[in-house]
C-alpha atoms as a PDB file:
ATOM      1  CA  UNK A   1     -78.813 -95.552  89.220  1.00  0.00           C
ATOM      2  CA  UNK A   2     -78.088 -96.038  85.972  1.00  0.00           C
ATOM      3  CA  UNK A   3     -80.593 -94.701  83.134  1.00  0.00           C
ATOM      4  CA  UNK A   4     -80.721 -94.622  79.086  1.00  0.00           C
ATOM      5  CA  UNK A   5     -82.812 -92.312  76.956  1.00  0.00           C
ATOM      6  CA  UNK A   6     -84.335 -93.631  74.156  1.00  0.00           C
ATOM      7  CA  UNK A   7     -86.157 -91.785  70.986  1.00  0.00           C
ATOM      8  CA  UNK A   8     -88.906 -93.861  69.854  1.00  0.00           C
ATOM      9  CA  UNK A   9     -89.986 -93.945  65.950  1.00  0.00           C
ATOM     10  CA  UNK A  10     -86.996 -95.712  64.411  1.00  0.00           C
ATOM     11  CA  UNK A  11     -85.272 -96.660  67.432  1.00  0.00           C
ATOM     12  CA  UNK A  12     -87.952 -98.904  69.115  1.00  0.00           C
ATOM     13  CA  UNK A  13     -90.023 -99.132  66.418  1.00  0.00           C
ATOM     14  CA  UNK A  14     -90.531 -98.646  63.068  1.00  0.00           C
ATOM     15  CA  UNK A  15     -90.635 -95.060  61.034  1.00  0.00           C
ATOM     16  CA  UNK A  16     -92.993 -93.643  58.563  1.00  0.00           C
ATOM     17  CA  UNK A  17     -92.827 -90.669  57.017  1.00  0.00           C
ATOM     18  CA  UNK A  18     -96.169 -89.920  56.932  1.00  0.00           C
ATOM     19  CA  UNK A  19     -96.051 -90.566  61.227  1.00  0.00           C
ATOM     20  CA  UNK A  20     -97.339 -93.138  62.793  1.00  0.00           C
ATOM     21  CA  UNK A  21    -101.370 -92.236  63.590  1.00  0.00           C
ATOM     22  CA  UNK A  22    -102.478 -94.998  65.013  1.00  0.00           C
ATOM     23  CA  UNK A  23    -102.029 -98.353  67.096  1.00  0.00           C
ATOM     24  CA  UNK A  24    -101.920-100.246  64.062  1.00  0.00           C
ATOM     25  CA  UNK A  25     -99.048 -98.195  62.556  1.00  0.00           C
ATOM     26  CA  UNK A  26     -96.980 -98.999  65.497  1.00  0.00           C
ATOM     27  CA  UNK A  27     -94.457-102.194  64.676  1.00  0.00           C
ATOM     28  CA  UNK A  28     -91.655-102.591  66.622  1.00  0.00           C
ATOM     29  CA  UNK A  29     -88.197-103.193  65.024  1.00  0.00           C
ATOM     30  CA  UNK A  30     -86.938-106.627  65.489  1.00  0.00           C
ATOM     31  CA  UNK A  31     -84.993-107.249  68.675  1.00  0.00           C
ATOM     32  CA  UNK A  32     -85.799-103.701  69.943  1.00  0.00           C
ATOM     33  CA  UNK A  33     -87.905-104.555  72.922  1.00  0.00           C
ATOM     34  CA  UNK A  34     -85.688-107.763  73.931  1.00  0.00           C
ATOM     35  CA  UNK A  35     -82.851-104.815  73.961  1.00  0.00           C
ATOM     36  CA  UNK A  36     -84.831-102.875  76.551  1.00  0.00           C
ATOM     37  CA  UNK A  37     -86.119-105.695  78.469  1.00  0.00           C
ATOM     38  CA  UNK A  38     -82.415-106.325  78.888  1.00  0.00           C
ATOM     39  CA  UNK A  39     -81.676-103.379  79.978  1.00  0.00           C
ATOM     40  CA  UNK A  40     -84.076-103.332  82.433  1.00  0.00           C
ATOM     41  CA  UNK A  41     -82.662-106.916  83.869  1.00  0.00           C
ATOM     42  CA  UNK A  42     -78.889-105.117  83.984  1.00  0.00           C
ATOM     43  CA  UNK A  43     -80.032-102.399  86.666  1.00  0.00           C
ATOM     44  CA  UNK A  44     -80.723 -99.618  84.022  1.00  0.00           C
ATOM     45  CA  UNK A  45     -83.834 -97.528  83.914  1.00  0.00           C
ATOM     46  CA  UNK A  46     -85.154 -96.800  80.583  1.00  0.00           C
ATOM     47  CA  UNK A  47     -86.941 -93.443  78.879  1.00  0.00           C
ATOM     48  CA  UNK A  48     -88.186 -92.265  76.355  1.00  0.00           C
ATOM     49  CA  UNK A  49     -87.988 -88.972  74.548  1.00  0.00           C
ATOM     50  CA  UNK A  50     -90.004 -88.495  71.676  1.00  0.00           C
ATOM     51  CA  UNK A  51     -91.139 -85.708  68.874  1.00  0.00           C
ATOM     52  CA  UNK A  52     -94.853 -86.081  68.443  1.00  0.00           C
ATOM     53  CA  UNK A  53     -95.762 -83.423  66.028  1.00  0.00           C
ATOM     54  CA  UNK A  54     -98.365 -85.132  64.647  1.00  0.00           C
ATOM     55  CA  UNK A  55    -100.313 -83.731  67.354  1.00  0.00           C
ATOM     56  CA  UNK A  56     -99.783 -80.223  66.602  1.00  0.00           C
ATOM     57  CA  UNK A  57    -100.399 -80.750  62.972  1.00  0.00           C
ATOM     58  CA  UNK A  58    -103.984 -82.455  63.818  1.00  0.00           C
ATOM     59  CA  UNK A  59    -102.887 -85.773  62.557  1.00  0.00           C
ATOM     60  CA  UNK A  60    -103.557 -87.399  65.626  1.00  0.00           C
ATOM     61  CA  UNK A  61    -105.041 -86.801  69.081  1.00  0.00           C
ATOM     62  CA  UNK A  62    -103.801 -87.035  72.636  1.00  0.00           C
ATOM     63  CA  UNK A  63    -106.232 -89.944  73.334  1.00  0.00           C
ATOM     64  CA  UNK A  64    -104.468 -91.486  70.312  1.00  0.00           C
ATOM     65  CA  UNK A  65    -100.902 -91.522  70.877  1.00  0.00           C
ATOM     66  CA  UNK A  66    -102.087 -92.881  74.888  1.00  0.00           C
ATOM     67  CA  UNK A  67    -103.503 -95.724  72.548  1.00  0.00           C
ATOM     68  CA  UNK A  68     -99.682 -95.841  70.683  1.00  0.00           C
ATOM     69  CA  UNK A  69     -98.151 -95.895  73.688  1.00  0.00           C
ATOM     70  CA  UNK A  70    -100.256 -98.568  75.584  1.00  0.00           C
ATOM     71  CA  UNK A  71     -99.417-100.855  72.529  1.00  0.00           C
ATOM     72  CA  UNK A  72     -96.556-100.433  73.156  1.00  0.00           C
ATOM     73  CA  UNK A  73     -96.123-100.800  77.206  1.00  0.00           C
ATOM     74  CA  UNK A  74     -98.092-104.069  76.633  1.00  0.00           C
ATOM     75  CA  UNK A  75     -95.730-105.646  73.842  1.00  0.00           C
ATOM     76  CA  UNK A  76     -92.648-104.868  75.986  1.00  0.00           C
ATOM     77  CA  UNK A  77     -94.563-106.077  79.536  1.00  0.00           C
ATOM     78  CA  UNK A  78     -94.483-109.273  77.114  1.00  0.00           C
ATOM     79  CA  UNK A  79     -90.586-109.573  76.619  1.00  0.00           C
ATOM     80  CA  UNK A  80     -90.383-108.795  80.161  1.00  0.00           C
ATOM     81  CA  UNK A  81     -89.711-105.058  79.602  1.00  0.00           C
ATOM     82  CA  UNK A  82     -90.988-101.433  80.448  1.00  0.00           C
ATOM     83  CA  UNK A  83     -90.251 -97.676  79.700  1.00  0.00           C
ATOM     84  CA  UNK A  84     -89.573 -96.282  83.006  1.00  0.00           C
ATOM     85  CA  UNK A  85     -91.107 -92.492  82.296  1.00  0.00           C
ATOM     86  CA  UNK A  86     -92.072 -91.328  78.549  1.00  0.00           C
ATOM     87  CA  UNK A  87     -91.497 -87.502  77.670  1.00  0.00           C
ATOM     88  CA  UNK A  88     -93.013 -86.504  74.594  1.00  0.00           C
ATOM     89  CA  UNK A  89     -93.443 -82.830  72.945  1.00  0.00           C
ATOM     90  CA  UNK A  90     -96.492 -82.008  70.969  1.00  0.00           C
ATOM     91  CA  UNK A  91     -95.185 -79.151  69.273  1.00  0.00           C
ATOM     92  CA  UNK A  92     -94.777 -78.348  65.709  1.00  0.00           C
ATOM     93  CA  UNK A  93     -91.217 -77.244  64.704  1.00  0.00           C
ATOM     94  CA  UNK A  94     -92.753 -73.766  64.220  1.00  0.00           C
ATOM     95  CA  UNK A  95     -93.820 -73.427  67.706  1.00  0.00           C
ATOM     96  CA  UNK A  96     -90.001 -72.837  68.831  1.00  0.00           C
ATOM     97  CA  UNK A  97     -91.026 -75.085  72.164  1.00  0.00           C
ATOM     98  CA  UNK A  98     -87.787 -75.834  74.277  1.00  0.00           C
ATOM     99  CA  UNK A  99     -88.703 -79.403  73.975  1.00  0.00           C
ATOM    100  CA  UNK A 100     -88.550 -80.285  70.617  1.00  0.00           C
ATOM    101  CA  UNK A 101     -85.661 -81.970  69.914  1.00  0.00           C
ATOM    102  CA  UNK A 102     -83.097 -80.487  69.009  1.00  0.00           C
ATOM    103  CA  UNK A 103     -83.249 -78.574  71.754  1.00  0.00           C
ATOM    104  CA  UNK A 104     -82.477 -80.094  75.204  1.00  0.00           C
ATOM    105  CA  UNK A 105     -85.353 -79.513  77.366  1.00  0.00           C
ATOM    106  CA  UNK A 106     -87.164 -82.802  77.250  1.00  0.00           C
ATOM    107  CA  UNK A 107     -83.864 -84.485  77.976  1.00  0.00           C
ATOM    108  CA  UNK A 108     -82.559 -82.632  81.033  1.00  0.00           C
ATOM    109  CA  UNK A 109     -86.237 -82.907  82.812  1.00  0.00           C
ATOM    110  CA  UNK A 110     -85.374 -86.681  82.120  1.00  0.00           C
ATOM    111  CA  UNK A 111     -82.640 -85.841  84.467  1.00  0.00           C
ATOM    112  CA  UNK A 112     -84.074 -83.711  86.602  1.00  0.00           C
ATOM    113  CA  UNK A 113     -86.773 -86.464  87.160  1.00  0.00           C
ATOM    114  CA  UNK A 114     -84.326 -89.189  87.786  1.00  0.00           C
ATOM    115  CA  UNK A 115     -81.940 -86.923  90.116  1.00  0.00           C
ATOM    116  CA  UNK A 116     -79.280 -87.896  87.490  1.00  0.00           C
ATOM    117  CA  UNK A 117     -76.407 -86.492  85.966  1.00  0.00           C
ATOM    118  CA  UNK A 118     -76.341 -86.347  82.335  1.00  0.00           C
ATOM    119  CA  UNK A 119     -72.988 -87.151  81.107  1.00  0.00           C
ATOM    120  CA  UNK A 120     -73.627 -90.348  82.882  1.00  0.00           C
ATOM    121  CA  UNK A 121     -76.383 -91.547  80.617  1.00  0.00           C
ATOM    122  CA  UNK A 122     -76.422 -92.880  77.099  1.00  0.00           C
ATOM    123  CA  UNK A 123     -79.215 -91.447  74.996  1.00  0.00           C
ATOM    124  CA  UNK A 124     -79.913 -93.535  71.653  1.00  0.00           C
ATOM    125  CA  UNK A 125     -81.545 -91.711  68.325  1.00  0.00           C
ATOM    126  CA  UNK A 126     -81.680 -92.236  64.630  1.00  0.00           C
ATOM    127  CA  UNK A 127     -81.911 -88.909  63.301  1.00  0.00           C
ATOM    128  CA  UNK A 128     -79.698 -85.843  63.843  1.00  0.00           C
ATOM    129  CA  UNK A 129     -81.518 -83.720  66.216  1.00  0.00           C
ATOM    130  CA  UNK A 130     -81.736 -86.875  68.687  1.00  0.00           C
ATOM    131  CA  UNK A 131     -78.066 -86.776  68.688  1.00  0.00           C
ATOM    132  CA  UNK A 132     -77.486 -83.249  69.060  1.00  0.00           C
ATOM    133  CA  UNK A 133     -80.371 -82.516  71.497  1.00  0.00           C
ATOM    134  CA  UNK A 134     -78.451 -85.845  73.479  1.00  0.00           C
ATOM    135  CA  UNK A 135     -74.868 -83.870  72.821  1.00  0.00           C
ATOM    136  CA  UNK A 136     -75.622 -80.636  74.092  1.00  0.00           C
ATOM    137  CA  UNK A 137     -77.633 -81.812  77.260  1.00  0.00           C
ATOM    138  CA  UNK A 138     -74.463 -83.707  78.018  1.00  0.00           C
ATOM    139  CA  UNK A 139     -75.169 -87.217  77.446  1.00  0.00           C
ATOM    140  CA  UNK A 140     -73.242 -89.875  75.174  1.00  0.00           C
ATOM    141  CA  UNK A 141     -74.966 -90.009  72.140  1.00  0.00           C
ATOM    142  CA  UNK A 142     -75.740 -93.077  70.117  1.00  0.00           C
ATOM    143  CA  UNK A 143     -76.955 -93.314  66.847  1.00  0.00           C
ATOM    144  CA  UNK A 144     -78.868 -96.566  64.858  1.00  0.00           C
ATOM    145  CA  UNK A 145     -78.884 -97.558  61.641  1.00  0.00           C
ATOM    146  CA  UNK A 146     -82.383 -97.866  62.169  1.00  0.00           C
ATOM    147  CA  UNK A 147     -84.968 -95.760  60.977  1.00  0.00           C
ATOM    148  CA  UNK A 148     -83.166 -92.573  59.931  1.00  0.00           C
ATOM    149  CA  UNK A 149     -79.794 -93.597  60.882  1.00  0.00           C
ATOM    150  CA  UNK A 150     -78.455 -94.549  57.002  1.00  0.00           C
ATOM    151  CA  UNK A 151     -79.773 -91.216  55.912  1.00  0.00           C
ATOM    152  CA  UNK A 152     -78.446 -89.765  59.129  1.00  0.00           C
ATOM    153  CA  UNK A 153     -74.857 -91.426  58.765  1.00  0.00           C
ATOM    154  CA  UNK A 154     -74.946 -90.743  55.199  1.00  0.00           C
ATOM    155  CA  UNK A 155     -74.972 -86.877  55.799  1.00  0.00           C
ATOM    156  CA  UNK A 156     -72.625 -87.165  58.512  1.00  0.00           C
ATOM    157  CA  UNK A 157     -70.111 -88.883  55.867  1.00  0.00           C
ATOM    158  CA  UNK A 158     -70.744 -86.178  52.966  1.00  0.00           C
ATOM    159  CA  UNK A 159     -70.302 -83.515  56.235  1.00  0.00           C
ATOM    160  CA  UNK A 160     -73.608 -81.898  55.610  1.00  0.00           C
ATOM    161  CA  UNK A 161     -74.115 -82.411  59.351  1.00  0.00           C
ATOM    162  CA  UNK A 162     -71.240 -83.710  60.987  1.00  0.00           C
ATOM    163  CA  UNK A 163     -72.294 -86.004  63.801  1.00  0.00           C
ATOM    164  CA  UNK A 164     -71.610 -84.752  67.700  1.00  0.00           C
ATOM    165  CA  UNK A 165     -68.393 -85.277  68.757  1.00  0.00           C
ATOM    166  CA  UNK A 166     -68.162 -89.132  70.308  1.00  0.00           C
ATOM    167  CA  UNK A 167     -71.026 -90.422  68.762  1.00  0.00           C
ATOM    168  CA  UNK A 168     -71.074 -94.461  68.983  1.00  0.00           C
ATOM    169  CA  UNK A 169     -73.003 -96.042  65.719  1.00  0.00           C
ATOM    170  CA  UNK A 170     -74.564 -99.544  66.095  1.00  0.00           C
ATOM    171  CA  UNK A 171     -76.476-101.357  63.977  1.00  0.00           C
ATOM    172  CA  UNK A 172     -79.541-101.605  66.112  1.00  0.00           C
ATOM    173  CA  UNK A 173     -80.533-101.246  69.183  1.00  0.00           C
ATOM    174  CA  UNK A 174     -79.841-104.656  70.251  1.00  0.00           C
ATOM    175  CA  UNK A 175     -76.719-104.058  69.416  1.00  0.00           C
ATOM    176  CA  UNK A 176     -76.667-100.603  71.362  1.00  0.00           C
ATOM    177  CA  UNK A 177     -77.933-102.117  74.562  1.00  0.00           C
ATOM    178  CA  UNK A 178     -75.093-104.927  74.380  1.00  0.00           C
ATOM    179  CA  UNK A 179     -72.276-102.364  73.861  1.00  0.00           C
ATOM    180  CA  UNK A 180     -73.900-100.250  77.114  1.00  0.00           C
ATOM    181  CA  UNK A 181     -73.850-103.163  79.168  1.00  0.00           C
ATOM    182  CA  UNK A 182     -70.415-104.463  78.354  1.00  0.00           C
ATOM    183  CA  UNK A 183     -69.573-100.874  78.868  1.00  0.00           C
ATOM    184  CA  UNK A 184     -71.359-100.170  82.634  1.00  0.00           C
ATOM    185  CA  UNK A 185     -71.165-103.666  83.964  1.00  0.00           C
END
């Protein structure tokens, strides 16, 4: 089996800093749900692993981010596409969870669910802890220019936080997904 672990906000779709709280707020980026659709066509399964501390913080309810999330199962069912299992942590940074990125907890019971080994899987972010929650679980990190990925890239560059040791950078995740494929087929 082959699997990749996507982050969501920035990645699939777009970012706000002031998090997205509703169905409404939730646009995907251009090209991002052709990219998983075709991944899904090429053998792979796809999940997600997400930071949803808007719960924690009250900004949003558990009924609501079911409501996010439907949106967005329906817009990729559209393309021909679908998120094989979503992990998501509710926790505020101050709760010192295990699953908060970026610590690796979410991600390896993404591979304990899926029976897979880790270094085997590509998991795509746009922000720092994505990549080092997906380095020190033991996947191949990938980061987008999406979202958070100039500002991420940018502090990489000035070595404020020096990105994890083989990290690929692609534009998108379009052009993620093309480079996997090339890559595992």
């Amino acid at each position: 089996m082959k699997l990749v672990i996507l982050d969501r906000d920035g990645v699939i779709n777009q970012d706000s800093a002031n998090f997205i709280k509703n169905p409404n707020e939730w646009i995907p980026i251009a090209g991002s749900l052709e990219a998983i659709a075709l991944l899904n066509q090429s053998g792979f399964r796809v999940a997600l692993a997400t930071n949803q501390s808007g719960i924690a913080r009250g900004l949003f309810d558990m009924v609501t981010l079911n409501a996010i999330h439907d949106k967005m199962h329906r817009a990729l069912a559209l393309v021909g596409g679908r998120i094989d299992a979503l992990f998501y942590c509710p926790h505020a940074a101050d709760d010192h969870c295990n699953c908060r990125k970026p610590k690796t907890g979410m991600i390896e019971d993404i591979g304990r669910r899926f029976s897979i080994e880790l270094s085997k899987v590509y998991g795509i972010g746009d922000a720092y802890r994505d990549l080092q929650a997906f380095a020190d679980a033991g996947c191949k990190p990938i980061l987008v220019r999406t979202g958070k990925g100039e500002e991420t890239l940018a502090q990489a560059k000035s070595a404020d936080k020096p990105l994890p040791k083989n990290t690929l950078i692609f534009a998108d995740l379009n052009e993620a997904v093309q480079h996997i494929i090339a890559e595992e087929t």
